[in-house]
C-alpha atoms as a PDB file:
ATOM      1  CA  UNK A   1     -22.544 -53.330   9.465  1.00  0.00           C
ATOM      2  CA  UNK A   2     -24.427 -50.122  10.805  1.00  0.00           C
ATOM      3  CA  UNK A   3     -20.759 -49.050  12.493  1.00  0.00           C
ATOM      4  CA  UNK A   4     -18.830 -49.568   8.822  1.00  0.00           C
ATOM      5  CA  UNK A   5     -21.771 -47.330   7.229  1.00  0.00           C
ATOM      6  CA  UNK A   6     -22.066 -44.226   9.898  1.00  0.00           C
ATOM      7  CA  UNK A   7     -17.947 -44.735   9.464  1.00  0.00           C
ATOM      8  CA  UNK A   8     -18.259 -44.728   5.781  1.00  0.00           C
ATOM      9  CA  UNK A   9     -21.085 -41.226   5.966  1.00  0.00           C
ATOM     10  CA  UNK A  10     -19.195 -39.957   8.439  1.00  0.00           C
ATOM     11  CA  UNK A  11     -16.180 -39.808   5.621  1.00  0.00           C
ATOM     12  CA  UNK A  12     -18.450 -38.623   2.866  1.00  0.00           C
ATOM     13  CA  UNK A  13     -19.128 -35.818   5.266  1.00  0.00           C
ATOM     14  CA  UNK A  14     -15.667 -34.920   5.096  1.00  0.00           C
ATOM     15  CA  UNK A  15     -14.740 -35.197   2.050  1.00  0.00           C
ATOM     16  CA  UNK A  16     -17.340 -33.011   0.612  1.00  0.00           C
ATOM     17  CA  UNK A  17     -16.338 -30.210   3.675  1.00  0.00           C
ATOM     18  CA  UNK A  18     -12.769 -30.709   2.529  1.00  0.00           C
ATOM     19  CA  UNK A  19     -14.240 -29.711  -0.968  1.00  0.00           C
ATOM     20  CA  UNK A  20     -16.452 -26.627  -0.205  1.00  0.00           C
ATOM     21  CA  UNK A  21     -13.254 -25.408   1.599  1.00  0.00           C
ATOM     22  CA  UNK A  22     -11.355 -25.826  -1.619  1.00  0.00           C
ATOM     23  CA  UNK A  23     -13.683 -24.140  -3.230  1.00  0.00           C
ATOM     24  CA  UNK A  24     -14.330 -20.898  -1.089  1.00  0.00           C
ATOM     25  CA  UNK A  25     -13.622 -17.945  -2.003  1.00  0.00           C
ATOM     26  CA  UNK A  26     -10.503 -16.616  -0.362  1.00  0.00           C
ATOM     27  CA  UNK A  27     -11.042 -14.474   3.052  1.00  0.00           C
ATOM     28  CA  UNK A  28     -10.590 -10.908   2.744  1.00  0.00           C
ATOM     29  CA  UNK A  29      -8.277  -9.401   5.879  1.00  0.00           C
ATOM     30  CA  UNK A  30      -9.078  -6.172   6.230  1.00  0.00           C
ATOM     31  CA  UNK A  31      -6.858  -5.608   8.942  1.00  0.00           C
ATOM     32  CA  UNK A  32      -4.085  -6.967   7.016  1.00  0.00           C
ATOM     33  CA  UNK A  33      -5.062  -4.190   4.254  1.00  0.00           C
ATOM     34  CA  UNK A  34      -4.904  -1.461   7.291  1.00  0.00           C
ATOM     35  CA  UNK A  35      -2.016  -2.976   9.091  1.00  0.00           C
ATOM     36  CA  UNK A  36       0.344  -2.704   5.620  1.00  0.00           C
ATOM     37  CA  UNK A  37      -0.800   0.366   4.765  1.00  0.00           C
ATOM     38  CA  UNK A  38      -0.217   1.672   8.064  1.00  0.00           C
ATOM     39  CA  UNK A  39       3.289   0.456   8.717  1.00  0.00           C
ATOM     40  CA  UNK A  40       4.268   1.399   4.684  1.00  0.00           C
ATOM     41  CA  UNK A  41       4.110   4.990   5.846  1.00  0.00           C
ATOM     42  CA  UNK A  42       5.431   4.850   9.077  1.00  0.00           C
ATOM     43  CA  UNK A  43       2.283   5.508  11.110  1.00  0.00           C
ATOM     44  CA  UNK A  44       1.970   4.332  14.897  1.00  0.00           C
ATOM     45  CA  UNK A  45      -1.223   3.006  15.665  1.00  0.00           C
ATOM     46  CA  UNK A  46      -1.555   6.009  17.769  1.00  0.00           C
ATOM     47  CA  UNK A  47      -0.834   8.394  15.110  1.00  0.00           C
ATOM     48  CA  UNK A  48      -3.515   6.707  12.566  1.00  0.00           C
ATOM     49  CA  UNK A  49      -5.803   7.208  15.350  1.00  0.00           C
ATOM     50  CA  UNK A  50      -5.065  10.648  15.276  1.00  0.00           C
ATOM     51  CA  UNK A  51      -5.359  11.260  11.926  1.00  0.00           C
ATOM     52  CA  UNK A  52      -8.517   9.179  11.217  1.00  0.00           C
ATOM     53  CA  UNK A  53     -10.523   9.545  14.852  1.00  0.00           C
ATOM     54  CA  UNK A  54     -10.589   5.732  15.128  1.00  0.00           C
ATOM     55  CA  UNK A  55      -9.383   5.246  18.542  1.00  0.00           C
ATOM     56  CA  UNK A  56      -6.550   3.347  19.004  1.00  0.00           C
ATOM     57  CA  UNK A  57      -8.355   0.285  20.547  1.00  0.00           C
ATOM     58  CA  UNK A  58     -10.234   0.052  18.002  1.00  0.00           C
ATOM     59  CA  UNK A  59      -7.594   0.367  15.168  1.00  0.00           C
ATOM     60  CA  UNK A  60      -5.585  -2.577  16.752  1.00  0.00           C
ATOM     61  CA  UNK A  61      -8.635  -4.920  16.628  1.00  0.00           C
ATOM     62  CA  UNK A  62      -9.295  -4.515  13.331  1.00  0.00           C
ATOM     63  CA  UNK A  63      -5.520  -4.887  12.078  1.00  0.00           C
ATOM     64  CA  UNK A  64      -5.851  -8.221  14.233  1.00  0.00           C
ATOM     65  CA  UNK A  65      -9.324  -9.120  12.636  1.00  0.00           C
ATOM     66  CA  UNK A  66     -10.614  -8.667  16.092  1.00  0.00           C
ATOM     67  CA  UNK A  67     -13.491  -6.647  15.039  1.00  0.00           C
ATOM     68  CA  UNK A  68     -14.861  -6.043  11.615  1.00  0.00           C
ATOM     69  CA  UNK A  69     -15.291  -2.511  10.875  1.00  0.00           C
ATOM     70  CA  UNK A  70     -18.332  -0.702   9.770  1.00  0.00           C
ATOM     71  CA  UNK A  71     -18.263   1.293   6.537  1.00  0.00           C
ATOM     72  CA  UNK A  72     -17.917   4.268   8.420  1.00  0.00           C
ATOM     73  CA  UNK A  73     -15.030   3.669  10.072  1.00  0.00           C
ATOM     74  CA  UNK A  74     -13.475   2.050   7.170  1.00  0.00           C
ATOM     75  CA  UNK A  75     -14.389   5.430   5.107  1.00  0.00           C
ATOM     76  CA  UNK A  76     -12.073   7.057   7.921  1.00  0.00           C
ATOM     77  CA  UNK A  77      -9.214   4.785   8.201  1.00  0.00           C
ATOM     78  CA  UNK A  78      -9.026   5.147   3.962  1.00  0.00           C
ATOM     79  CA  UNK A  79      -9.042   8.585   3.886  1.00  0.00           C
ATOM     80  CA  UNK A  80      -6.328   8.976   6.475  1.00  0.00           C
ATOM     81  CA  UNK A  81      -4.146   6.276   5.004  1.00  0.00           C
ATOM     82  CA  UNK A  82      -4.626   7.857   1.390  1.00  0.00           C
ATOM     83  CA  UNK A  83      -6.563   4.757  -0.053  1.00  0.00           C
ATOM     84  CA  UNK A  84     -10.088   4.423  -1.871  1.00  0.00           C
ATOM     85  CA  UNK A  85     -12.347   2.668   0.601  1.00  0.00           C
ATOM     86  CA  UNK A  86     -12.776  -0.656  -1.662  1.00  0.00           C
ATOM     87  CA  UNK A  87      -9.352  -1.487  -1.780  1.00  0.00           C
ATOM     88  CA  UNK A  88      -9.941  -2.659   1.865  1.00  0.00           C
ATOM     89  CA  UNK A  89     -12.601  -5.207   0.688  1.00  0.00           C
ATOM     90  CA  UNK A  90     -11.304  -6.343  -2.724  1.00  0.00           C
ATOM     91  CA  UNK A  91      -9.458  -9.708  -3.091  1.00  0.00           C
ATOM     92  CA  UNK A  92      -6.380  -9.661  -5.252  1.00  0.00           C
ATOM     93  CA  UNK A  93      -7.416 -12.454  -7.780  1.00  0.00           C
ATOM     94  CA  UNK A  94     -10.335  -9.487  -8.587  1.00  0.00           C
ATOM     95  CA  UNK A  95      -7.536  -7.176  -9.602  1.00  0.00           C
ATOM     96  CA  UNK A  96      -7.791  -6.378 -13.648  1.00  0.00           C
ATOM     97  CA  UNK A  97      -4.786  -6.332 -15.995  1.00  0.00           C
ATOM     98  CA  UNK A  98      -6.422  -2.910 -17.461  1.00  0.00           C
ATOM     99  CA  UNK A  99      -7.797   0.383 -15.527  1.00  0.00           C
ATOM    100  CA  UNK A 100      -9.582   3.296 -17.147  1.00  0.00           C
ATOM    101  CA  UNK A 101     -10.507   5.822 -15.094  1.00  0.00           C
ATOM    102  CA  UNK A 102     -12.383   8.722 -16.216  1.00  0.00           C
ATOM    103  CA  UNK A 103     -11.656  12.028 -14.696  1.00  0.00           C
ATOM    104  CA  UNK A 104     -15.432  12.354 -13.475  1.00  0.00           C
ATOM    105  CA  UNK A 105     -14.801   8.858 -11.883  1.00  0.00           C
ATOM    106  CA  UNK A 106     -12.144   9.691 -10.060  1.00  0.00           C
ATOM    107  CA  UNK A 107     -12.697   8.033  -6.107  1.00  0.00           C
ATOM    108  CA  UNK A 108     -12.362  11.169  -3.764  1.00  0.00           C
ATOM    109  CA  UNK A 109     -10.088   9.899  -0.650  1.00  0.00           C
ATOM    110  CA  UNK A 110      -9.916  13.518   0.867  1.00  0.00           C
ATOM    111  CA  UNK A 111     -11.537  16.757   0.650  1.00  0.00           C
ATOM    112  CA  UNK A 112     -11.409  19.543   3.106  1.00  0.00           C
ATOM    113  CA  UNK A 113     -10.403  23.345   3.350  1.00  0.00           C
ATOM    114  CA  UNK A 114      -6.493  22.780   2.308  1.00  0.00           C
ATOM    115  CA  UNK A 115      -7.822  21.035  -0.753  1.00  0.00           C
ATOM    116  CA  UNK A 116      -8.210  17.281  -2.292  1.00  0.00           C
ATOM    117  CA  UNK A 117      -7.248  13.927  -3.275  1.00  0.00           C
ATOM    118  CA  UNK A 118      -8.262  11.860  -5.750  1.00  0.00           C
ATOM    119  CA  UNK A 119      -6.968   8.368  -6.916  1.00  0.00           C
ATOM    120  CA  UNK A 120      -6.038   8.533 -10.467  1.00  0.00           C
ATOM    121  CA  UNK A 121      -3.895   5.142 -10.874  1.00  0.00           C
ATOM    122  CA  UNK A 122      -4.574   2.219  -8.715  1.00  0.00           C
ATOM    123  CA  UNK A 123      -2.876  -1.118  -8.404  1.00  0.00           C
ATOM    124  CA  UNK A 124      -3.419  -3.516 -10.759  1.00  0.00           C
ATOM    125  CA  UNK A 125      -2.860  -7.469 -11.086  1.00  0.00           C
ATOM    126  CA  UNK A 126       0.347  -8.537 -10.508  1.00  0.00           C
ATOM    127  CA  UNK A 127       1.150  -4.722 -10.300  1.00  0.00           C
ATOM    128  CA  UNK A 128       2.528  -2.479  -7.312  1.00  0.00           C
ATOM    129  CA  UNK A 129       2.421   1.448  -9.069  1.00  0.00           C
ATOM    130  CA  UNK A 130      -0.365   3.716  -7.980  1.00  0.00           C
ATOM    131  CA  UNK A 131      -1.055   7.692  -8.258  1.00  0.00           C
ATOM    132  CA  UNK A 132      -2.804  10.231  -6.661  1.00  0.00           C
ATOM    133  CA  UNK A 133      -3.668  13.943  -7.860  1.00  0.00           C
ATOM    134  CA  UNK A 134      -3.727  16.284  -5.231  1.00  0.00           C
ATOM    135  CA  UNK A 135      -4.648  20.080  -5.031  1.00  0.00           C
ATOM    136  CA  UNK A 136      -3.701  22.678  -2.535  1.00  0.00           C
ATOM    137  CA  UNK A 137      -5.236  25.891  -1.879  1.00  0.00           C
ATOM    138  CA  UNK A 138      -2.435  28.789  -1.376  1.00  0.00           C
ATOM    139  CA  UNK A 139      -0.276  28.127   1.777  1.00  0.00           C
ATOM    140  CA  UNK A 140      -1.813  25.026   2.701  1.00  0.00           C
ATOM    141  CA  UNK A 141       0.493  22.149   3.634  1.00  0.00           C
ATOM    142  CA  UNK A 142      -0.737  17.967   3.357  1.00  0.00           C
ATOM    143  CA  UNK A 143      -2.475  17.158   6.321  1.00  0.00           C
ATOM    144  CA  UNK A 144      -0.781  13.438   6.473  1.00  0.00           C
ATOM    145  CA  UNK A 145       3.697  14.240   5.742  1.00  0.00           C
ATOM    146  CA  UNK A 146       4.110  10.757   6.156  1.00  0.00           C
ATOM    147  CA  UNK A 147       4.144   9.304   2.391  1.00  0.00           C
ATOM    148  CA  UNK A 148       4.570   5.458   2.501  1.00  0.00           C
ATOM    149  CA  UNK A 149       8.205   4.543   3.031  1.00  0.00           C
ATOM    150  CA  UNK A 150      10.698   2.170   0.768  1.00  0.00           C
ATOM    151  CA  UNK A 151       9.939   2.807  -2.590  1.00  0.00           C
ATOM    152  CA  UNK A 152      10.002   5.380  -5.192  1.00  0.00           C
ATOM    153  CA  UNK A 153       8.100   8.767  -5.231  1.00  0.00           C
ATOM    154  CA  UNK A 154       7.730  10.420  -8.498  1.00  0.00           C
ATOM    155  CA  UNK A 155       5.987  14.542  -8.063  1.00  0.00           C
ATOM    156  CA  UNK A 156       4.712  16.172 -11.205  1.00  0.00           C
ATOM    157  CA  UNK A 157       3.033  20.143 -10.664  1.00  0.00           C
ATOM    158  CA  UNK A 158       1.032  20.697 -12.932  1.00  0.00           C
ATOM    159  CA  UNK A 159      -0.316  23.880 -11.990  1.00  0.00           C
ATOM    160  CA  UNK A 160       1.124  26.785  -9.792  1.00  0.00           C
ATOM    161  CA  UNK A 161       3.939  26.166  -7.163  1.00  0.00           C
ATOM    162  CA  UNK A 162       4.477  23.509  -4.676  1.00  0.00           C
ATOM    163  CA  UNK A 163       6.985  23.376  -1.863  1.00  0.00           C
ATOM    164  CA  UNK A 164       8.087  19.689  -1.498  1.00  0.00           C
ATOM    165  CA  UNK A 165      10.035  18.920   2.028  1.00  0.00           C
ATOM    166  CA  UNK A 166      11.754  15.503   1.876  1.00  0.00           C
ATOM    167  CA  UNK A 167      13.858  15.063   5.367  1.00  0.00           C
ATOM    168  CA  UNK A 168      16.536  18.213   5.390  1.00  0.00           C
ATOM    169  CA  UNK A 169      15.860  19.066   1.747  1.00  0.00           C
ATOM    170  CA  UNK A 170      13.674  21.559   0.235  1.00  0.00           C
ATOM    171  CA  UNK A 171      12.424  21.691  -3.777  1.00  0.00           C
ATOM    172  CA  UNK A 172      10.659  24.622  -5.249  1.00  0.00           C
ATOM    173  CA  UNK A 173       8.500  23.232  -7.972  1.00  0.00           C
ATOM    174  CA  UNK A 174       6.529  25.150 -10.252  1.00  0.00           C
ATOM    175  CA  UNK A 175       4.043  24.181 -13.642  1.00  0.00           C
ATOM    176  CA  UNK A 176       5.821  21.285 -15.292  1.00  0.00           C
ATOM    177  CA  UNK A 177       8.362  20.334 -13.019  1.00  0.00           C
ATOM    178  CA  UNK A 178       9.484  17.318 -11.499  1.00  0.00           C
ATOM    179  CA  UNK A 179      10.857  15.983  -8.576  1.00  0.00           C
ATOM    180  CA  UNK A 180      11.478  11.350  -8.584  1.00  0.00           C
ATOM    181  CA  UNK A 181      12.788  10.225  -5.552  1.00  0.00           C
ATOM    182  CA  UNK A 182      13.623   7.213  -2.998  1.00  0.00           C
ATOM    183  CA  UNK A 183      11.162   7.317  -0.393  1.00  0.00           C
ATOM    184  CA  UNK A 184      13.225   7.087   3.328  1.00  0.00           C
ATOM    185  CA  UNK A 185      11.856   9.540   5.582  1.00  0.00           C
ATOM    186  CA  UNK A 186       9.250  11.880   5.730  1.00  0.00           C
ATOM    187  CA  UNK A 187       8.057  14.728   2.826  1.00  0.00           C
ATOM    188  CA  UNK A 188       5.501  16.914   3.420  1.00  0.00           C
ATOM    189  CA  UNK A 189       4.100  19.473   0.317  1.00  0.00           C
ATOM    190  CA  UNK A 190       3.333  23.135   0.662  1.00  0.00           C
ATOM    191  CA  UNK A 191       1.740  25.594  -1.632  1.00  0.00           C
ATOM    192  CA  UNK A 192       3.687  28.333  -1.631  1.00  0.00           C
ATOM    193  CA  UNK A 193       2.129  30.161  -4.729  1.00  0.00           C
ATOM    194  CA  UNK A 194      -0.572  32.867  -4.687  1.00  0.00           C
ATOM    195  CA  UNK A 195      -2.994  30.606  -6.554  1.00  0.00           C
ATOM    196  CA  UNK A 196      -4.398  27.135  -6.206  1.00  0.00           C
ATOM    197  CA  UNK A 197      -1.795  24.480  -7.060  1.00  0.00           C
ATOM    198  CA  UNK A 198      -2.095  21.153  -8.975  1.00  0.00           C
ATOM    199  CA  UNK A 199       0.206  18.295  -8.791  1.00  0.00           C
ATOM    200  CA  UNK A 200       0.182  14.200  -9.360  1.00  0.00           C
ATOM    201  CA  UNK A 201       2.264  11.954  -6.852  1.00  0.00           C
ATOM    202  CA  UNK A 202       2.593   8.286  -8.149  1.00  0.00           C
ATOM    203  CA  UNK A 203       4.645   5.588  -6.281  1.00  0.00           C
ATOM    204  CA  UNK A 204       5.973   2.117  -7.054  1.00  0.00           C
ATOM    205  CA  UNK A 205       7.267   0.096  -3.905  1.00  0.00           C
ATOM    206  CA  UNK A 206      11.149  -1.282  -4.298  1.00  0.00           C
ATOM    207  CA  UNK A 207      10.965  -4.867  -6.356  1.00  0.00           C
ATOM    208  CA  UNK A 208      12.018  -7.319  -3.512  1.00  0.00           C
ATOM    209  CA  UNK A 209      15.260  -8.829  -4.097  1.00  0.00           C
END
């Protein structure tokens, strides 16, 4: 009798672990997160180290959820892969159906002497388009020419000139012009005007067949 009734806790005990389980929230993988963002625009592991000053040790445990990373590192790796920090740390059931953003909420992925970045669209449920506005002081080039690869790239300048370099092409842009394009190599933008220039980059990733 005392066998059949340990036995019969003993599956209680499971049953209710099998049921938490159901119930728990679903993991975030950061790594994942940095590991698809990283390959989307053709990085090396090496070269993300470059750009972010994670070393490349490091960078590989966390794409294999070796290591968690601190905020501080994560605040690196975003800012070199052109993403807002809590994208790394959101779940995709969290994702809304609507986004507002106000210009003075803008998240700030990159600042320095050649200029900014801010995020102005991000991804939304179900959704794969997302935008960035970008500034560049006069005859300062992107830091990162690597845009994410295998999808389309759509340029708007909206103030001065900007020099857009997509593989052996070159486009001259200047206040109101556009440039939409496949995204199979690498582009790299230029200010090539006198004054500071202005422009808004959105992407969409190719539907999957």
């Amino acid at each position: 009798m005392a066998t059949k009734k340990r036995a019969a806790a003993s599956k209680v005990r499971k049953a209710k672990g099998s049921e938490r389980k159901k119930s728990k929230t679903p993991e975030i993988q950061i790594g994942e997160k940095v590991r698809g963002l990283r390959k989307q625009k053709g990085l090396s592991i090496q070269k993300l180290a470059d750009l972010s000053g994670v070393s490349p040790a490091g960078i590989y445990k966390i794409e294999t959820n070796g290591m968690v990373p601190t905020i501080t590192t994560l605040v690196k790796l975003a800012r070199a892969l052109e993403h807002r920090v809590t994208y790394f740390v959101e779940e995709e059931e969290t994702l809304p159906d609507v986004r507002y953003i106000r210009k003075s909420d803008r998240s700030l992925v990159a600042s320095g002497q050649e200029g900014k970045t801010e995020v102005v669209a991000e991804k939304l449920s179900r959704g794969s388009l997302d935008g960035i506005c970008r500034t560049l002081e006069p005859g300062a080039r992107s830091r990162n020419p690597s845009l994410r690869p295998g999808g389309e790239q759509f340029v708007y300048c909206l103030k001065g000139e900007l020099s857009v370099v997509r593989g052996d092409d070159s486009f001259r842009l200047k206040e109101g012009d556009t440039l939409h394009f496949h995204m199979n190599g690498r582009v790299q933008f230029e200010n090539t005007g006198r004054s500071m220039t202005n422009f808004l980059v959105m992407h969409a990733p190719l539907a999957a067949n």
